[in-house]
Protein backbone atom coordinates (compact mmCIF):
# COMPACT_ATOMS: atom_id res chain seq x y z
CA UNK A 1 -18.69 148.47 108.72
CA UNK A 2 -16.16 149.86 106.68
CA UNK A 3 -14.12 146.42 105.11
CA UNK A 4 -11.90 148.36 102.39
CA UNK A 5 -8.56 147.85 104.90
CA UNK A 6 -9.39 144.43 105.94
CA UNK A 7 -10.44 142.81 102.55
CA UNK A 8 -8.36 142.46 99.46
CA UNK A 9 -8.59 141.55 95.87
CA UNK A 10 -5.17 140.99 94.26
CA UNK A 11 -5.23 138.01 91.30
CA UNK A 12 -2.00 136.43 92.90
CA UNK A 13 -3.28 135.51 95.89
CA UNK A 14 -6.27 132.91 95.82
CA UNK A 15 -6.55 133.51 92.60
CA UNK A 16 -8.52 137.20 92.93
CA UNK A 17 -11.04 135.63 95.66
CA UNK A 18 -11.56 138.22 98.06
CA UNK A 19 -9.21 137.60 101.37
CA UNK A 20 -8.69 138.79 104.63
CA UNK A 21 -5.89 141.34 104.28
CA UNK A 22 -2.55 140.07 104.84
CA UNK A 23 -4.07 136.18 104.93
CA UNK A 24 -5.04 133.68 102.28
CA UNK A 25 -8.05 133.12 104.03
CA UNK A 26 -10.78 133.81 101.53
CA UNK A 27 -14.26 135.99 102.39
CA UNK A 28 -15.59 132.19 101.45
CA UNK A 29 -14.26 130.43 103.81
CA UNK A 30 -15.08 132.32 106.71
CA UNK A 31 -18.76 132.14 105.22
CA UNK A 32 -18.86 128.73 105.31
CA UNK A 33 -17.54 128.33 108.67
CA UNK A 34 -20.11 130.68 109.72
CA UNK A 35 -22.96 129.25 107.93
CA UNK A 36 -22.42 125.91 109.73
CA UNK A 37 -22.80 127.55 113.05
CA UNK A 38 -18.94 128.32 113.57
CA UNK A 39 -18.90 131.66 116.08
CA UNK A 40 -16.90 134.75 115.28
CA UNK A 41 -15.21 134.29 118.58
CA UNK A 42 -14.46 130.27 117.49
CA UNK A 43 -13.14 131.26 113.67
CA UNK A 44 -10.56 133.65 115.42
CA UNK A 45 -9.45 131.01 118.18
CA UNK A 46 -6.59 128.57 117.97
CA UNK A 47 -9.12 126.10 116.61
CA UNK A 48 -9.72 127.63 113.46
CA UNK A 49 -7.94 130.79 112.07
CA UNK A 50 -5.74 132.43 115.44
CA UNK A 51 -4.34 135.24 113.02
CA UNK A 52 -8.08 136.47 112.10
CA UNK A 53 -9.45 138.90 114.66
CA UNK A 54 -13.64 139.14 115.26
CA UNK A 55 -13.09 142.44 113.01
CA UNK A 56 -12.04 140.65 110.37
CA UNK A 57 -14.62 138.34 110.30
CA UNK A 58 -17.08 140.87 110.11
CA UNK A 59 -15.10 142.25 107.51
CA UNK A 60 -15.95 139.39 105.55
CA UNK A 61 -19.56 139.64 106.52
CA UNK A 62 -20.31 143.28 105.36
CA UNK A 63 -18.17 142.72 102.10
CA UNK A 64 -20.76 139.47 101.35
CA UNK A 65 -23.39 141.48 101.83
CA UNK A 66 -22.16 144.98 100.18
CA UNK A 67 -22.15 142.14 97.13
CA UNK A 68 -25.57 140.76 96.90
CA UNK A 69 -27.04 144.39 98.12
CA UNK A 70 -26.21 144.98 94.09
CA UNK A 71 -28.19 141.61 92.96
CA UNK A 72 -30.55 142.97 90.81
CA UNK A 73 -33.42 139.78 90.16
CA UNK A 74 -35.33 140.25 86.53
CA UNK A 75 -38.19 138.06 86.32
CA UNK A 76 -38.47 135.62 82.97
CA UNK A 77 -40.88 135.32 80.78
C-alpha cells in the first residue's frame, strides 16, 4: 500500500511522530488500538476516530511495517 499521501512527518505536529495526514492522530495510536483488538472498521467509527477512513488505518499499518522491514538484528557476543 502506498502510505506517502496519507502519513506525515512534520516536527510541529506531535512532535515529528508520524500522523495520519491532516490529523494529530499518530501511526501509534492507531497501533495500539489495533493491537488490543480494536477493528479498522471500529477505529474509523464515531466511537473512536470518525475523521480516519479504513485507508488510513492501513496507512498506518504498512508505514509500521515499511519501518521494522529495515530492522537489521546483530547478534552479541
Amino acid at each position: 500500500m502506498n502510505y506517502q499521501k496519507r502519513i506525515t512527518i512534520n516536527p510541529k505536529v506531535m512532535v515529528g511522530k508520524p500522523v495520519v495526514a491532516g490529523t494529530r492522530i499518530t501511526v501509534e495510536q492507531v497501533l495500539t488500538l489495533l493491537s488490543q483488538g480494536v477493528t479498522a472498521e471500529e477505529l474509523a467509527s464515531e466511537k473512536y476516530y470518525p475523521q480516519l477512513t479504513k485507508a488510513d488505518v492501513y496507512a498506518a499499518v504498512a508505514y509500521a511495517k515499511d519501518r521494522v522491514e529495515d530492522e537489521r538484528v546483530y547478534p552479541l557476543g
